[in-house]
C-alpha atoms as a PDB file:
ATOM      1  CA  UNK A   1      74.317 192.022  33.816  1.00  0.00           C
ATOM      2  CA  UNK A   2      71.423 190.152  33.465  1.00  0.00           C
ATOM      3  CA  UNK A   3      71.440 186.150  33.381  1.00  0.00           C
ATOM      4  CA  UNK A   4      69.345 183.259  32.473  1.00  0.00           C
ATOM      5  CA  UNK A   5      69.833 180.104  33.991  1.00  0.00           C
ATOM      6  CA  UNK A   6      69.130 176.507  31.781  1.00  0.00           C
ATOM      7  CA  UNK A   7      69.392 173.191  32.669  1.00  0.00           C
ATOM      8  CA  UNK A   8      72.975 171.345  33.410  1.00  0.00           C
ATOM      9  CA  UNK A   9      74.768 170.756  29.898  1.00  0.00           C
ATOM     10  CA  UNK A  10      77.973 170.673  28.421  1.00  0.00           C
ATOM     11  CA  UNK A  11      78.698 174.656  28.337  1.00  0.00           C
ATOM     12  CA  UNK A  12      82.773 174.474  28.082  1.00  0.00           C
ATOM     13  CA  UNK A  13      83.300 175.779  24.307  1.00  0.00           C
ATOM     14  CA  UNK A  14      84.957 176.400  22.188  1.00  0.00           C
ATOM     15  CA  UNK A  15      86.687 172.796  22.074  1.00  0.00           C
ATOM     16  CA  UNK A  16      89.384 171.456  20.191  1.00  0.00           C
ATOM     17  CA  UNK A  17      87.652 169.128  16.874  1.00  0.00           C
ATOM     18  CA  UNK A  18      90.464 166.495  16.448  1.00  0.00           C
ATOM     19  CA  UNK A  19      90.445 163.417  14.523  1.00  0.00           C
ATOM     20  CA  UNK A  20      91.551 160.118  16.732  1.00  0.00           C
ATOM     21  CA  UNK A  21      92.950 157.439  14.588  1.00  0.00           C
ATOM     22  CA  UNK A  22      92.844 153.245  15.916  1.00  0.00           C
ATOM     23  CA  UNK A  23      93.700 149.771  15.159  1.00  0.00           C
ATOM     24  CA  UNK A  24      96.605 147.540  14.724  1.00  0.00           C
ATOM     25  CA  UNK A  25      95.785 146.645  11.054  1.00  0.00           C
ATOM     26  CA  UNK A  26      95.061 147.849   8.101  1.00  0.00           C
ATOM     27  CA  UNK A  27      91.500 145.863   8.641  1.00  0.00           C
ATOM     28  CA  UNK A  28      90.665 147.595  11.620  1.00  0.00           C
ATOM     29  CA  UNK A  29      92.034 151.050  10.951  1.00  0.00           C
ATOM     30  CA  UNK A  30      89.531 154.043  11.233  1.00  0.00           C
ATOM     31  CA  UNK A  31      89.282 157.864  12.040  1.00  0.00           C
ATOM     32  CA  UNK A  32      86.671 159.271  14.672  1.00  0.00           C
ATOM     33  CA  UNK A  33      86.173 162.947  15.126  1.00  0.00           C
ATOM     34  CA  UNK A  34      86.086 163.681  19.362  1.00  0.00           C
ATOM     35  CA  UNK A  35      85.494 166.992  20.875  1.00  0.00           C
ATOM     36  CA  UNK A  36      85.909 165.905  24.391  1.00  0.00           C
ATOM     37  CA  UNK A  37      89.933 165.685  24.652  1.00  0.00           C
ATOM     38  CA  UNK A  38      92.046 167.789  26.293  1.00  0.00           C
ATOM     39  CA  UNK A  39      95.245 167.400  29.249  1.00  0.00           C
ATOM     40  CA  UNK A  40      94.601 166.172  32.154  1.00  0.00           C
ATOM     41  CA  UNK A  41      98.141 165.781  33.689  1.00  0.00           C
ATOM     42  CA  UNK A  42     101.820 166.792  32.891  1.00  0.00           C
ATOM     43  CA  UNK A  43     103.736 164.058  34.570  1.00  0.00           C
ATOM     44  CA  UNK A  44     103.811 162.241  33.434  1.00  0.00           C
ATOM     45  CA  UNK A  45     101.911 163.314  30.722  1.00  0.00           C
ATOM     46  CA  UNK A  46      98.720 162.136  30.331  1.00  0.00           C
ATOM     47  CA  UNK A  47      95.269 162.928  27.931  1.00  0.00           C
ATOM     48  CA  UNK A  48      91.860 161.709  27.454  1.00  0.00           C
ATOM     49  CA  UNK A  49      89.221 161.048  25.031  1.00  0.00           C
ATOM     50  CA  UNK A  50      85.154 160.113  25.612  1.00  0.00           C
ATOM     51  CA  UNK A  51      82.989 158.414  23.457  1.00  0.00           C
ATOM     52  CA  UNK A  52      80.447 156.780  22.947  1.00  0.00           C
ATOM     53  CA  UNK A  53      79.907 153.306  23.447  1.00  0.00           C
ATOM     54  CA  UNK A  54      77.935 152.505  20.058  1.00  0.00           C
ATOM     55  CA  UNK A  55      80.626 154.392  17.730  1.00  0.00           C
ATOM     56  CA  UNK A  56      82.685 152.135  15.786  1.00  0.00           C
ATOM     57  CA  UNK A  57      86.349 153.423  17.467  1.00  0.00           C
ATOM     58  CA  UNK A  58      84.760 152.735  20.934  1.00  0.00           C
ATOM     59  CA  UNK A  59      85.689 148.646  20.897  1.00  0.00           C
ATOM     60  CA  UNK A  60      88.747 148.904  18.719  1.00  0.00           C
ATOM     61  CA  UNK A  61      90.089 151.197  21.165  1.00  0.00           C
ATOM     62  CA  UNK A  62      89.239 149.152  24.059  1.00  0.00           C
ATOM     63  CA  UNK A  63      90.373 146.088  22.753  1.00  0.00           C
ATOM     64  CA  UNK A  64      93.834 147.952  21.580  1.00  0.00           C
ATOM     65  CA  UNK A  65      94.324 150.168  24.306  1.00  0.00           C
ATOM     66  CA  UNK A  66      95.977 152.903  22.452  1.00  0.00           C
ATOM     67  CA  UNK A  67      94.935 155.842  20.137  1.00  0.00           C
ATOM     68  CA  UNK A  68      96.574 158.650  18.492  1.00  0.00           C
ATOM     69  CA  UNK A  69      95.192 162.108  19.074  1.00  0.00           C
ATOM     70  CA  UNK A  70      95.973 164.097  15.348  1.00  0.00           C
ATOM     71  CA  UNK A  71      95.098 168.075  15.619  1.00  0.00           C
ATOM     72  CA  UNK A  72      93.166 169.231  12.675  1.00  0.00           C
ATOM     73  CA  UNK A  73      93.441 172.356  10.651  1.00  0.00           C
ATOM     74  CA  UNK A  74      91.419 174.412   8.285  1.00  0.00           C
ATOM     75  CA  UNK A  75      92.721 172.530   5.166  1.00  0.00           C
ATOM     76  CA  UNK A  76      91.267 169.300   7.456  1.00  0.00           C
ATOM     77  CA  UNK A  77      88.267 170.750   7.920  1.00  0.00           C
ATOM     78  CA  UNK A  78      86.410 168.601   5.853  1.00  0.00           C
ATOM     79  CA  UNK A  79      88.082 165.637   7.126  1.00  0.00           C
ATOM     80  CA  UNK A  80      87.318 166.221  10.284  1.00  0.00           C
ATOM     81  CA  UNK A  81      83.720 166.796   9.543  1.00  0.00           C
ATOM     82  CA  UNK A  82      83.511 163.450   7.677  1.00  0.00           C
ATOM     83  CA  UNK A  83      85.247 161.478  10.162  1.00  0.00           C
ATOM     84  CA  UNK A  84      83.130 162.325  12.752  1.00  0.00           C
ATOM     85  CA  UNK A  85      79.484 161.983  11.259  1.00  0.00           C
ATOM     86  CA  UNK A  86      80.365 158.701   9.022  1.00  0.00           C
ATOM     87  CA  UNK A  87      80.843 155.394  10.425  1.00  0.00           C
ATOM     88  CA  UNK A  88      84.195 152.971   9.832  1.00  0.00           C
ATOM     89  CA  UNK A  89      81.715 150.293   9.258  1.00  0.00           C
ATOM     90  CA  UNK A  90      80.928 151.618   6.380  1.00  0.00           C
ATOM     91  CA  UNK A  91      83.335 153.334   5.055  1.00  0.00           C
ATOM     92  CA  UNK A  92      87.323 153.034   5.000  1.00  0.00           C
ATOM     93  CA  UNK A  93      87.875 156.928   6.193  1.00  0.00           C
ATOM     94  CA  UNK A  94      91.522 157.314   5.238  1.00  0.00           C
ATOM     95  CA  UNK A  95      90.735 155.855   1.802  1.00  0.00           C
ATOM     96  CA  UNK A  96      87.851 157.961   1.022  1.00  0.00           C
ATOM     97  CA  UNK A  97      89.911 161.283   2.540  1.00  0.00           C
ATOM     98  CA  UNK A  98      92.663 160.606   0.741  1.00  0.00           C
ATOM     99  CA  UNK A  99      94.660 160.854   4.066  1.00  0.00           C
ATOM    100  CA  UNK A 100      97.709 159.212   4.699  1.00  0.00           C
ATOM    101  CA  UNK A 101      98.254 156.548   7.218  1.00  0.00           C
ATOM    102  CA  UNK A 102     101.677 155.733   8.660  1.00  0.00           C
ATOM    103  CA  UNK A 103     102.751 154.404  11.708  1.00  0.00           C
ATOM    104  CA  UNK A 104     102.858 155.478  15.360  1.00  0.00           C
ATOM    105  CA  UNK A 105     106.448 154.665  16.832  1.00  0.00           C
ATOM    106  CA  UNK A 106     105.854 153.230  19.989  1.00  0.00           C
ATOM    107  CA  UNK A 107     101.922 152.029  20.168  1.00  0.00           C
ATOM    108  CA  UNK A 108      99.902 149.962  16.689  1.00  0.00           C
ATOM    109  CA  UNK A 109      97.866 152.796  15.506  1.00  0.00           C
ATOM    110  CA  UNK A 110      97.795 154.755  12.527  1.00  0.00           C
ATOM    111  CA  UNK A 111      99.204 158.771  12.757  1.00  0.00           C
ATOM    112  CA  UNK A 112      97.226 161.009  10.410  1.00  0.00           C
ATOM    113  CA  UNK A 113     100.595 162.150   8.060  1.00  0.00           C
ATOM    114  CA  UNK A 114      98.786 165.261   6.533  1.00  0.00           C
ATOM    115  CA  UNK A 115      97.883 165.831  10.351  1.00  0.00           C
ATOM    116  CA  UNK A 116     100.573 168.797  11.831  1.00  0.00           C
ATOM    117  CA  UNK A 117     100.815 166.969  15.471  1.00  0.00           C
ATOM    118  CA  UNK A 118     100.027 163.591  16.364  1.00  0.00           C
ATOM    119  CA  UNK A 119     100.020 162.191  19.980  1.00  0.00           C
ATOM    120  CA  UNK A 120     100.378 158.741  20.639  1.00  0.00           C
ATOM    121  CA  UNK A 121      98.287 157.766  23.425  1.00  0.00           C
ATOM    122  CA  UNK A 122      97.851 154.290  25.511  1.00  0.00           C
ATOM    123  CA  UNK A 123      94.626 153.548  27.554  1.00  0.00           C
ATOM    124  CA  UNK A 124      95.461 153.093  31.368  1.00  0.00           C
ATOM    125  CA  UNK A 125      91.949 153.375  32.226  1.00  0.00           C
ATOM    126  CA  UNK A 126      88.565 153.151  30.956  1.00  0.00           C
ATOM    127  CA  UNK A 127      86.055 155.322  32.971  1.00  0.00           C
ATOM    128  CA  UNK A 128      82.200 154.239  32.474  1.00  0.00           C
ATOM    129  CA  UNK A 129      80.630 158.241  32.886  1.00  0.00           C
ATOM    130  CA  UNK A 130      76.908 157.631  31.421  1.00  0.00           C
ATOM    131  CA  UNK A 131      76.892 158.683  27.772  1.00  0.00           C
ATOM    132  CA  UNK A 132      80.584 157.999  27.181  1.00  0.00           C
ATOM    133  CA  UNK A 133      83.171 155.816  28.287  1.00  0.00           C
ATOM    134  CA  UNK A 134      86.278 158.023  28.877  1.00  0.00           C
ATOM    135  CA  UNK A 135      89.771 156.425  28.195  1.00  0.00           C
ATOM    136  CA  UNK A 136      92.267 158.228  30.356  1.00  0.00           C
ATOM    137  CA  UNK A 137      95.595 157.821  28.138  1.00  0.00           C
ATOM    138  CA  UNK A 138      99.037 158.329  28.545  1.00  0.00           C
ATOM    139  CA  UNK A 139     100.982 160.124  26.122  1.00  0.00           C
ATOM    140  CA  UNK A 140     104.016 157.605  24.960  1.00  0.00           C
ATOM    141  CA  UNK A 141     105.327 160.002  21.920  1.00  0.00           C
ATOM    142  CA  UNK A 142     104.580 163.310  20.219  1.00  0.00           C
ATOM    143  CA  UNK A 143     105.576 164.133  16.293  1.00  0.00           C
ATOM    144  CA  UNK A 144     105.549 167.579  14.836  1.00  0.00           C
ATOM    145  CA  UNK A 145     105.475 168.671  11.666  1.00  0.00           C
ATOM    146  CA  UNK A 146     109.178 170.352  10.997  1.00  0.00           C
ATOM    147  CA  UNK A 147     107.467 173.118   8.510  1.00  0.00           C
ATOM    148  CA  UNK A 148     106.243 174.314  11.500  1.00  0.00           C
ATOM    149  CA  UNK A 149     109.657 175.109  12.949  1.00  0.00           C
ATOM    150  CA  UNK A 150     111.713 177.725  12.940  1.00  0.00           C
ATOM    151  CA  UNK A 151     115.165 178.401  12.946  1.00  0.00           C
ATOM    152  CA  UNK A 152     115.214 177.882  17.062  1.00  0.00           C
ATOM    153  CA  UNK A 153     113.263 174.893  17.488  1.00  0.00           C
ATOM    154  CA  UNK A 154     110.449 176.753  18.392  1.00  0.00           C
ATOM    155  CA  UNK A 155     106.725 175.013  16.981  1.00  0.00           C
ATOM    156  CA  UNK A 156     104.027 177.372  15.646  1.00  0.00           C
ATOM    157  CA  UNK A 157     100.967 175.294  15.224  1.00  0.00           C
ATOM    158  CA  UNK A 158      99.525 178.897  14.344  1.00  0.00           C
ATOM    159  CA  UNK A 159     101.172 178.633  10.766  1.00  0.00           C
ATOM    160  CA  UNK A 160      99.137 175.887  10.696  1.00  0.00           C
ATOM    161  CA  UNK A 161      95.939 177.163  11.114  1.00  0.00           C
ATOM    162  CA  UNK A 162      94.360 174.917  13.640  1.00  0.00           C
ATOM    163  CA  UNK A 163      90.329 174.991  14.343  1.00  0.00           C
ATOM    164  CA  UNK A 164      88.074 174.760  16.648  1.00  0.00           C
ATOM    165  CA  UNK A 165      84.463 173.326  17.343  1.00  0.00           C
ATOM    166  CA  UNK A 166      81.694 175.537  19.048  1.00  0.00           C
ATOM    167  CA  UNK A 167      77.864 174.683  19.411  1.00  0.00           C
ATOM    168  CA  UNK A 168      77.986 172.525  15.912  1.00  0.00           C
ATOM    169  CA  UNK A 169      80.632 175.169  14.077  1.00  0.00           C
ATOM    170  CA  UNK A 170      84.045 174.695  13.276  1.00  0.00           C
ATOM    171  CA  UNK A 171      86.011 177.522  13.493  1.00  0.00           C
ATOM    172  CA  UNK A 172      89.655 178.940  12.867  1.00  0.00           C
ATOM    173  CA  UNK A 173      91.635 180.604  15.235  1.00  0.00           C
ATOM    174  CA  UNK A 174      92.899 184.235  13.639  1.00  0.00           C
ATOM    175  CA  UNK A 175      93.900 186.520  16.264  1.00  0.00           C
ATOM    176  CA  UNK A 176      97.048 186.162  19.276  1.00  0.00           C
ATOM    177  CA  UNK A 177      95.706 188.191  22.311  1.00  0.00           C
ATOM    178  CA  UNK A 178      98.402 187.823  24.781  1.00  0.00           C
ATOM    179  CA  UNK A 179     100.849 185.823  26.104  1.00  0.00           C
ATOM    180  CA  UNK A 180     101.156 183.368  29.296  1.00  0.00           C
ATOM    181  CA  UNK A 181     101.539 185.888  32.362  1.00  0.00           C
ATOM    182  CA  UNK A 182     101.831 189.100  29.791  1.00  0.00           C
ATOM    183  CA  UNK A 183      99.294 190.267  32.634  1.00  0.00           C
ATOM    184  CA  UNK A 184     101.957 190.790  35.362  1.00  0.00           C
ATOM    185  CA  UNK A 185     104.810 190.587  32.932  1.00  0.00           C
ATOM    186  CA  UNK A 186     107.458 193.943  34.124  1.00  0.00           C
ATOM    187  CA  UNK A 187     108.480 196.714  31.447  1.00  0.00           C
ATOM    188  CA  UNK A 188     111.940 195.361  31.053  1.00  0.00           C
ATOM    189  CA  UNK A 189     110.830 191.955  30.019  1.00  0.00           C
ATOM    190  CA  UNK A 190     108.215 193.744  27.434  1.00  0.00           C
ATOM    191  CA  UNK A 191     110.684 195.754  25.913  1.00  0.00           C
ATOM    192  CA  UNK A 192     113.195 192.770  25.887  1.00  0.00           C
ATOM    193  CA  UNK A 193     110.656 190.310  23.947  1.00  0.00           C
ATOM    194  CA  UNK A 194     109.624 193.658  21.602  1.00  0.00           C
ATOM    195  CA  UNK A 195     113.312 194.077  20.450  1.00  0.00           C
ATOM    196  CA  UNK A 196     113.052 190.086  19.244  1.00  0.00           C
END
């Protein structure tokens, strides 16, 4: 196979496109879109956003020190768009999306209602990186949308249709290709999980 080599970049797609809502008031409310999130630890359990120092979320999140991550889906792909290219200085974001803001449980933040997970975050530490500051978080609650349970408890954000972001496309996620460890998994336990 034949490679070609380019400069040092961000090369770690697809990403997840979610839409991180701020403030303790109404007044300071706002959406941002943020691509760079993901875990970071599981206890206790942590996350992390970056952005950039000049967006509007930036200072309201420092001066807050909490966040709620809210995963988007294809019927928020729009919104997602928006609130990542438009700025809350200009424009009140849940207003104009017709989104629904209600409150987080144990942080002041807005949750996203129409979003199907929300994870309250609060800020233990504020990394300078170059570009973006990123604010290491950890994660104080988590709410789930019940339509997305079924008769066990279990949560399938795939009912959901969640997206993804990739090189300046948002994209949908269709297709289940395996398991965790269906690699090694032994032919009892595949015939067990089959007869489910």
């Amino acid at each position: 196979m034949s490679k070609v080599t380019w400069k040092p970049g961000t090369m770690v797609y697809p990403v997840p496109a979610v839409m991180v809502s701020c403030g303790n008031s109404q007044e300071t409310q706002n959406i941002i879109t943020i691509a760079w999130t993901g875990t970071v630890c599981t206890n206790p359990p942590m996350t992390y956003i970056s952005v950039r120092k000049e967006r509007h979320s930036h200072a309201i999140i420092k001066k807050t020190g909490a966040f709620v991550i809210n995963l988007t889906t294809k019927d928020l792909v729009y919104a997602t768009d928006f609130a990542g290219v438009k700025s809350g200085k200009d424009v009140d974001k849940f207003s104009h999306l017709n989104l629904t803001a209600v409150p987080a449980t144990q942080i002041q933040a807005p949750m996203i209602d129409e979003s199907p997970v929300n994870i309250e975050c609060k800020v233990t530490e504020i990394k300078e990186l170059g570009s973006h500051d990123m604010f290491l978080a950890e994660v104080v609650a988590v709410h789930v949308d019940e339509k997305y349970l079924d008769e066990q408890g279990k949560f399938h954000l795939d009912a959901a249709d969640p997206i993804a972001y990739s090189h300046g496309t948002y994209y949908t996620l269709h297709e289940a290709l395996g398991t965790f460890g269906y690699s090694i998994m032994k032919e009892k336990t595949k015939k067990k999980r089959a007869k489910k």
